[in-house]
PDB file of N, CA and C in Angstrom:
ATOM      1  N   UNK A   1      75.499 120.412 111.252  1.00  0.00           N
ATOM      2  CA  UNK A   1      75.554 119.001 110.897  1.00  0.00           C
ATOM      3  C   UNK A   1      76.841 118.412 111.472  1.00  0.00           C
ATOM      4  N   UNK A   2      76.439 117.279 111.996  1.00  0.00           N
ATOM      5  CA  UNK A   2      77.924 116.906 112.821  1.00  0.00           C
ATOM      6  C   UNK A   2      78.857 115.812 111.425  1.00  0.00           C
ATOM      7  N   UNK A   3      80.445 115.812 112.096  1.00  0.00           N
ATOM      8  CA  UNK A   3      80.847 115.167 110.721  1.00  0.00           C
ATOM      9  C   UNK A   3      80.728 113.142 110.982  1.00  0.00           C
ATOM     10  N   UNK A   4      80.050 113.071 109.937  1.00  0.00           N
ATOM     11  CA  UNK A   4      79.982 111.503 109.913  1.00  0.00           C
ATOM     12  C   UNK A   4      81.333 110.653 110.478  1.00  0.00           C
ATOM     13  N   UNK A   5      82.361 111.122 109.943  1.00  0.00           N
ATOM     14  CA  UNK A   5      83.372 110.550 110.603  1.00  0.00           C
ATOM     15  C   UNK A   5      83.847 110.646 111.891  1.00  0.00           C
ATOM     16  N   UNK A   6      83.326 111.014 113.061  1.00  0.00           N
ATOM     17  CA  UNK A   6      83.921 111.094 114.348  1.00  0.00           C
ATOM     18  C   UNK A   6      83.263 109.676 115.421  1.00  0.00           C
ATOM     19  N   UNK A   7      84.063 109.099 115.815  1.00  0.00           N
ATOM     20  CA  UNK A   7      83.529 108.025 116.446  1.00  0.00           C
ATOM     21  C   UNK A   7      82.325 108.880 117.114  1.00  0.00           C
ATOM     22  N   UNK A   8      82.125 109.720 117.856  1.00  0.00           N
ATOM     23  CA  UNK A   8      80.880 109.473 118.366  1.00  0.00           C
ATOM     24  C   UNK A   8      79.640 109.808 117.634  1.00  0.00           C
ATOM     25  N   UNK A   9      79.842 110.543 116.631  1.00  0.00           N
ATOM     26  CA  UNK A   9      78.327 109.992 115.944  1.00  0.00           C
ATOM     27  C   UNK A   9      78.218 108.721 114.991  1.00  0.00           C
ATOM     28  N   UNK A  10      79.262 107.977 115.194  1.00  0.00           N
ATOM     29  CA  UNK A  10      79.458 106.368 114.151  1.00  0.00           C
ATOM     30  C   UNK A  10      78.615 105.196 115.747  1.00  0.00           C
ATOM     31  N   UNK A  11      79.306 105.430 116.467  1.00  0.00           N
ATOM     32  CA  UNK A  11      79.713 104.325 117.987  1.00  0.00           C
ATOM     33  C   UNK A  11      80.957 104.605 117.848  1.00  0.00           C
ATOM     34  N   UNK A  12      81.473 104.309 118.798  1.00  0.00           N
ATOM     35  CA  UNK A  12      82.866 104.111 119.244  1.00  0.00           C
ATOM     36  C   UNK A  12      83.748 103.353 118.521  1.00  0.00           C
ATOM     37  N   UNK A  13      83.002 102.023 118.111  1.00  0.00           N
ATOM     38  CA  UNK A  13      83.550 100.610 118.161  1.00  0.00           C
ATOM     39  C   UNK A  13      83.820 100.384 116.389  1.00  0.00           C
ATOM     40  N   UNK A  14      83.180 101.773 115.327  1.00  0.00           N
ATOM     41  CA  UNK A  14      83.188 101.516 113.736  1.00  0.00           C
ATOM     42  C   UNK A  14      84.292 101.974 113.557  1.00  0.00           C
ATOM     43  N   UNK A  15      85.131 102.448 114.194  1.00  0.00           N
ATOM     44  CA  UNK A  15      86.268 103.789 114.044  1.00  0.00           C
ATOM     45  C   UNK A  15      87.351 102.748 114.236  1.00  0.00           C
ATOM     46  N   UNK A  16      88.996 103.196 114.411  1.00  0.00           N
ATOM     47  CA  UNK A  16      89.846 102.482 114.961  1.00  0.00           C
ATOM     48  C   UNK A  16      90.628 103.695 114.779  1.00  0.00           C
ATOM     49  N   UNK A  17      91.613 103.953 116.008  1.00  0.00           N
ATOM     50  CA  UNK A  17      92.424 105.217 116.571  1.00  0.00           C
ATOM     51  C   UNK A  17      92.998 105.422 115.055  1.00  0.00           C
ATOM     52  N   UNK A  18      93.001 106.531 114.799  1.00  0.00           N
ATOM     53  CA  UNK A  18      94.206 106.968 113.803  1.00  0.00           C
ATOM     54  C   UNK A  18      95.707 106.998 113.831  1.00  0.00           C
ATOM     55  N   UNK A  19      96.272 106.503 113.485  1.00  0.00           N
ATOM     56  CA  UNK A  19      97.779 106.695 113.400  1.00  0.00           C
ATOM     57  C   UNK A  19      98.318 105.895 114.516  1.00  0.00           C
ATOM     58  N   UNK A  20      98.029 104.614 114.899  1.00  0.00           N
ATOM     59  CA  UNK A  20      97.844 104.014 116.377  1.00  0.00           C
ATOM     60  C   UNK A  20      99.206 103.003 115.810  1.00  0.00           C
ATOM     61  N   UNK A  21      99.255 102.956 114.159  1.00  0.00           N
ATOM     62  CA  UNK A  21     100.336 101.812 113.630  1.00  0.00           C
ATOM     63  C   UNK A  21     101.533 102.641 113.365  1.00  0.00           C
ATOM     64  N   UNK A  22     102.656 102.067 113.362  1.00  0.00           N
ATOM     65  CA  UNK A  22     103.697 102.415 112.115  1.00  0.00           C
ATOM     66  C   UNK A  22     103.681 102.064 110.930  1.00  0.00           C
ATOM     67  N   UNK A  23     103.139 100.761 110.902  1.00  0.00           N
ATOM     68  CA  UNK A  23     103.324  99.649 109.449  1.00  0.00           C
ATOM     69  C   UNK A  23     101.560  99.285 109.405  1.00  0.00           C
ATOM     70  N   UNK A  24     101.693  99.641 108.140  1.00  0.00           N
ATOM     71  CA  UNK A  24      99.980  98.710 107.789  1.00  0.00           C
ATOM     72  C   UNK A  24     100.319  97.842 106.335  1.00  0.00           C
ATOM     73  N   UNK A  25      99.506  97.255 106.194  1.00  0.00           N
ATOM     74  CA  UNK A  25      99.455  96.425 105.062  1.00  0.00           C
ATOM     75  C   UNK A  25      98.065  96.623 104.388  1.00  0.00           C
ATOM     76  N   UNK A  26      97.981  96.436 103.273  1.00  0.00           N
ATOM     77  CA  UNK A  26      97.132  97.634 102.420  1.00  0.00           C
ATOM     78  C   UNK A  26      97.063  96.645 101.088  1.00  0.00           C
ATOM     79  N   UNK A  27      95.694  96.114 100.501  1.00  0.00           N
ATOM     80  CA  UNK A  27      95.717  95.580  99.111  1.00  0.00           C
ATOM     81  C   UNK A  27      94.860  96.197  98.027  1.00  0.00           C
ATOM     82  N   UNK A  28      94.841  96.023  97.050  1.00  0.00           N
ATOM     83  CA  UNK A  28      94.540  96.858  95.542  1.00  0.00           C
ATOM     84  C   UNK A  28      93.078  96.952  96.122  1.00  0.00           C
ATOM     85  N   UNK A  29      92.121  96.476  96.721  1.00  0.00           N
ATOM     86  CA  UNK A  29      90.730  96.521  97.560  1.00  0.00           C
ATOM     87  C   UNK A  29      90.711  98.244  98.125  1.00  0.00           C
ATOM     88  N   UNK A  30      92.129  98.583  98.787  1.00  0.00           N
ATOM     89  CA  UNK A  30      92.328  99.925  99.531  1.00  0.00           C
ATOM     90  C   UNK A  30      92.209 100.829  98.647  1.00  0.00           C
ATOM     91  N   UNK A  31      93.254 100.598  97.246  1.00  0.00           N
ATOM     92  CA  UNK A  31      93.143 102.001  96.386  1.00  0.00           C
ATOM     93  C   UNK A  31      92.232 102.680  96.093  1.00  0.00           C
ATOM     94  N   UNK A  32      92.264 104.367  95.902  1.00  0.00           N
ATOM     95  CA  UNK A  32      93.585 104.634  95.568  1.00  0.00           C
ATOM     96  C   UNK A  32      93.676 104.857  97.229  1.00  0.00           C
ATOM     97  N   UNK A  33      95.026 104.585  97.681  1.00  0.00           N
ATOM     98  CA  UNK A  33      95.438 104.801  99.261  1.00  0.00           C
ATOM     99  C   UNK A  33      95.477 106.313  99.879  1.00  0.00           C
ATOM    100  N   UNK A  34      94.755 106.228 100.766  1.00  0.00           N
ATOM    101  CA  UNK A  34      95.582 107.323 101.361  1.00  0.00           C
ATOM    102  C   UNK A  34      95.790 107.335 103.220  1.00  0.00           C
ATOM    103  N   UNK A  35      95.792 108.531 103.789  1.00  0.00           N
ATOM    104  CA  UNK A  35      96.044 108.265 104.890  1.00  0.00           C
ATOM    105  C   UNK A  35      95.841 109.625 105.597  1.00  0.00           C
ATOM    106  N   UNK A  36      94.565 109.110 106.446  1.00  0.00           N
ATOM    107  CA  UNK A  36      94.355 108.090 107.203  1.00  0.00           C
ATOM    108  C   UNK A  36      93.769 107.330 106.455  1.00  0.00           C
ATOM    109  N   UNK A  37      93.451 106.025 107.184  1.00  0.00           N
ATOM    110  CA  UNK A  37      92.708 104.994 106.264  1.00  0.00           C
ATOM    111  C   UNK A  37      90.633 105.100 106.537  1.00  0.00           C
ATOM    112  N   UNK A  38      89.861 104.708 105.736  1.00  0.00           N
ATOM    113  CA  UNK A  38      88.281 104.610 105.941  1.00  0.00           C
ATOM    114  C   UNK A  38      87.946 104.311 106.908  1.00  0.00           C
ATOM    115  N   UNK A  39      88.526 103.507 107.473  1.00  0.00           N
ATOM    116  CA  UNK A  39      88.560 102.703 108.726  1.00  0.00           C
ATOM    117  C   UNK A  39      88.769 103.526 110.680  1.00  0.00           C
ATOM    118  N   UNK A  40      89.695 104.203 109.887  1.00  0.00           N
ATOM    119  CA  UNK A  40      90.222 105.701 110.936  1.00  0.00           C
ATOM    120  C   UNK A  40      89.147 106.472 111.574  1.00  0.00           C
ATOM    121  N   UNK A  41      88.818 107.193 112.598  1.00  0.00           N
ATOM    122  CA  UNK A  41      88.179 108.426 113.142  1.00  0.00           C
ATOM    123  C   UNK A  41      89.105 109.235 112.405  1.00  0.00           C
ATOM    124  N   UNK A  42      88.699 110.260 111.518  1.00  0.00           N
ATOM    125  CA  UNK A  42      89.257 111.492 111.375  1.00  0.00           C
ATOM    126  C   UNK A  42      89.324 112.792 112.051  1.00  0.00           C
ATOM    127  N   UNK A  43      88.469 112.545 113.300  1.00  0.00           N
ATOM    128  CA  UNK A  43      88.361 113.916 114.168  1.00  0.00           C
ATOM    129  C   UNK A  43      89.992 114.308 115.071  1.00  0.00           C
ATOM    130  N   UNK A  44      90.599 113.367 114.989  1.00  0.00           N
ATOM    131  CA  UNK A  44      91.806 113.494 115.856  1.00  0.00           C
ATOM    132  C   UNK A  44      92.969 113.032 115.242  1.00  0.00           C
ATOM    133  N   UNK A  45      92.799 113.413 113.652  1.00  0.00           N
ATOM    134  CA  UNK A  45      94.471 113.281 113.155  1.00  0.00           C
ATOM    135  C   UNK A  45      94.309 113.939 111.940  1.00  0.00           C
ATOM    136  N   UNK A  46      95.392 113.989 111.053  1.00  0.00           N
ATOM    137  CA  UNK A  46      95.859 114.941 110.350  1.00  0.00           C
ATOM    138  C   UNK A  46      94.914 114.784 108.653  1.00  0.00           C
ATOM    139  N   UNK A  47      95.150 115.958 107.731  1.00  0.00           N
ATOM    140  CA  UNK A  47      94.670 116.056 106.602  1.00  0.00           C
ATOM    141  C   UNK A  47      94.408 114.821 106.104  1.00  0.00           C
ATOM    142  N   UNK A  48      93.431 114.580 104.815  1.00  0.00           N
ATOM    143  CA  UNK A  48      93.433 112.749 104.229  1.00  0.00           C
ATOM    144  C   UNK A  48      94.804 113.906 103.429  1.00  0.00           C
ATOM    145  N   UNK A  49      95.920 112.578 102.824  1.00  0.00           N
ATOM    146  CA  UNK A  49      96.581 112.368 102.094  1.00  0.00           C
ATOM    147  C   UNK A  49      96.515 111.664 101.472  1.00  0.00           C
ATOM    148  N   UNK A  50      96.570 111.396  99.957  1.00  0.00           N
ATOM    149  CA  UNK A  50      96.707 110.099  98.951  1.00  0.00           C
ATOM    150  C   UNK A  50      97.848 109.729  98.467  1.00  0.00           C
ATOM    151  N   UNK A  51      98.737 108.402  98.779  1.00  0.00           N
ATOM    152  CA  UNK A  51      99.731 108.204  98.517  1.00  0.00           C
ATOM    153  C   UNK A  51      99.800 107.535  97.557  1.00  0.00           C
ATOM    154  N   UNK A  52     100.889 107.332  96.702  1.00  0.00           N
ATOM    155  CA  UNK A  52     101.565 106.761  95.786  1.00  0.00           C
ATOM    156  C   UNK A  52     102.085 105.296  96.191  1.00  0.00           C
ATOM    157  N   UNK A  53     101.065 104.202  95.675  1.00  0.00           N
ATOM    158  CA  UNK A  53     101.727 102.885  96.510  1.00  0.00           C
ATOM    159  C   UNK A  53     102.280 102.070  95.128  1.00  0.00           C
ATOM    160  N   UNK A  54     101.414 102.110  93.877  1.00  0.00           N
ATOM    161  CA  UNK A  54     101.088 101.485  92.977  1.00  0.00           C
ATOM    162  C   UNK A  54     102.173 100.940  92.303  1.00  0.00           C
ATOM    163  N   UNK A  55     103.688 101.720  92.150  1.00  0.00           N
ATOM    164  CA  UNK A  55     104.946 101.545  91.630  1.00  0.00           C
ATOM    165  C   UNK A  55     105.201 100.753  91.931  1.00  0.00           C
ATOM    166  N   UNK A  56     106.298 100.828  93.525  1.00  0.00           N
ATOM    167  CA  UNK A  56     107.062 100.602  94.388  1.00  0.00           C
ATOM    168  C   UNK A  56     106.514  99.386  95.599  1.00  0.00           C
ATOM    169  N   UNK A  57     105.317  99.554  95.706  1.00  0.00           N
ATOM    170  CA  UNK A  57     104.556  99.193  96.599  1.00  0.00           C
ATOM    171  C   UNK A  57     104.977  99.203  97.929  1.00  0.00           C
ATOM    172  N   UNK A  58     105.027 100.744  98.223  1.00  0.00           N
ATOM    173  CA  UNK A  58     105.897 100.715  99.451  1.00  0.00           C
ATOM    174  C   UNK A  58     105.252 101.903  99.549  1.00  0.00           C
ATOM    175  N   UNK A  59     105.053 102.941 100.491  1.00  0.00           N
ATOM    176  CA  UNK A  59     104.514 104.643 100.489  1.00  0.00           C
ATOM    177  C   UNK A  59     104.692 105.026 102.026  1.00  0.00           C
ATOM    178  N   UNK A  60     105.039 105.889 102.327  1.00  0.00           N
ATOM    179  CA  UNK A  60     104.960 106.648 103.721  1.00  0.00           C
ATOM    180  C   UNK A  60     104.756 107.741 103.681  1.00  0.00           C
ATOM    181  N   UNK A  61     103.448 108.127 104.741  1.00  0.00           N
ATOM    182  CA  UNK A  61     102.376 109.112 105.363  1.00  0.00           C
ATOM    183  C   UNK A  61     103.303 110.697 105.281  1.00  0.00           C
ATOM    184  N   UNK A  62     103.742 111.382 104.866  1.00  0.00           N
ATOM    185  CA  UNK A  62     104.277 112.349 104.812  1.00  0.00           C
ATOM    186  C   UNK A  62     104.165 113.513 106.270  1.00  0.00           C
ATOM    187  N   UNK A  63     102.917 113.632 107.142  1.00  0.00           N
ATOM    188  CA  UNK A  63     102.194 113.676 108.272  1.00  0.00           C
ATOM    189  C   UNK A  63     102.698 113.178 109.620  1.00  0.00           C
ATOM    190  N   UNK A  64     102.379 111.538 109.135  1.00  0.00           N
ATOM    191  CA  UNK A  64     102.703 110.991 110.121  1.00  0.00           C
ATOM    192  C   UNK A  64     103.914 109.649 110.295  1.00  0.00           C
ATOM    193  N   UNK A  65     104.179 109.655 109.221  1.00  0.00           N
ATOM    194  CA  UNK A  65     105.603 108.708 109.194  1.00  0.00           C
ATOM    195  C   UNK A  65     104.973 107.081 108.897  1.00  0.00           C
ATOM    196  N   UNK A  66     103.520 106.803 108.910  1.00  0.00           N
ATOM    197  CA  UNK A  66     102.799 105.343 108.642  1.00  0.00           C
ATOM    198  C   UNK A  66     103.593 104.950 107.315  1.00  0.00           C
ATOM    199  N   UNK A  67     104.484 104.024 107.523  1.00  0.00           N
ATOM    200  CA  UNK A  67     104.364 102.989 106.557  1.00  0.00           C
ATOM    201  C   UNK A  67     103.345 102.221 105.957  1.00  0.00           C
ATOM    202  N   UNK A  68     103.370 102.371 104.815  1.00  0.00           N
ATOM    203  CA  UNK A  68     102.340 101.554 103.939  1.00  0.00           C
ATOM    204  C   UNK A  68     102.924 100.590 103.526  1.00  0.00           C
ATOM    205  N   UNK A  69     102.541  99.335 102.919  1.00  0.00           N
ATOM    206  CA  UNK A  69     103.142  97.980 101.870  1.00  0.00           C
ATOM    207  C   UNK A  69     101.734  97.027 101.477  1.00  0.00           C
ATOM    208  N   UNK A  70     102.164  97.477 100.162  1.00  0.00           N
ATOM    209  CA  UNK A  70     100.573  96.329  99.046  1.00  0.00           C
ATOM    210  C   UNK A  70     101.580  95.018  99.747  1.00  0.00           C
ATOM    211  N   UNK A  71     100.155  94.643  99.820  1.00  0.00           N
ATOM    212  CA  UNK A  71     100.588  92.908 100.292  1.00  0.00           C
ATOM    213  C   UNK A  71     100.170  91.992  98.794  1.00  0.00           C
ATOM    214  N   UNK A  72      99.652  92.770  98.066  1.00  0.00           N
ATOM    215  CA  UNK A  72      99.200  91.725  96.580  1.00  0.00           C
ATOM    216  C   UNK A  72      99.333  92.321  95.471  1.00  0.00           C
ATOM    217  N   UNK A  73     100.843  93.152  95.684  1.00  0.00           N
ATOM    218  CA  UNK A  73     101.538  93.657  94.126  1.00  0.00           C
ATOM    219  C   UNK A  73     101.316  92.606  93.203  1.00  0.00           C
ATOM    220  N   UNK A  74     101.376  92.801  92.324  1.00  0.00           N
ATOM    221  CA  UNK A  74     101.500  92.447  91.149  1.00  0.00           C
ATOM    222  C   UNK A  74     103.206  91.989  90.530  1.00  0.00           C
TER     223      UNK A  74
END
């Protein structure tokens, strides 16, 4: 069974490169966060991680150094 997440059994065009940002912006819609994001191909980057945004509203990718920031803290 091939894995649903690799752009080529999605199209190309449902995916968006993994880890292609430094900074993303991320709202309570995302939680709980992690990284990579749903949005990501997972065939060509690292473990999912779930970060801790909810406090601070601030989190970085432990992996890959992605800055996270809730844009609609509370």
């Amino acid at each position: 069974m091939t894995n649903p997440n690799t752009a080529a059994a999605a199209g190309s065009t449902q995916y968006s490169e993994p880890n292609a940002q430094n900074r993303y912006e991320v709202t309570h819609a995302d939680l709980p966060l992690h990284c990579p994001l749903d949005s990501m191909s997972l065939w060509n980057s690292h473990p999912r991680v779930y970060l801790a945004i909810e406090e601070t509203g601030k989190a970085k990718c432990p992996y890959c150094g992605a800055d996270y920031i809730l844009k609609d803290r509370s």
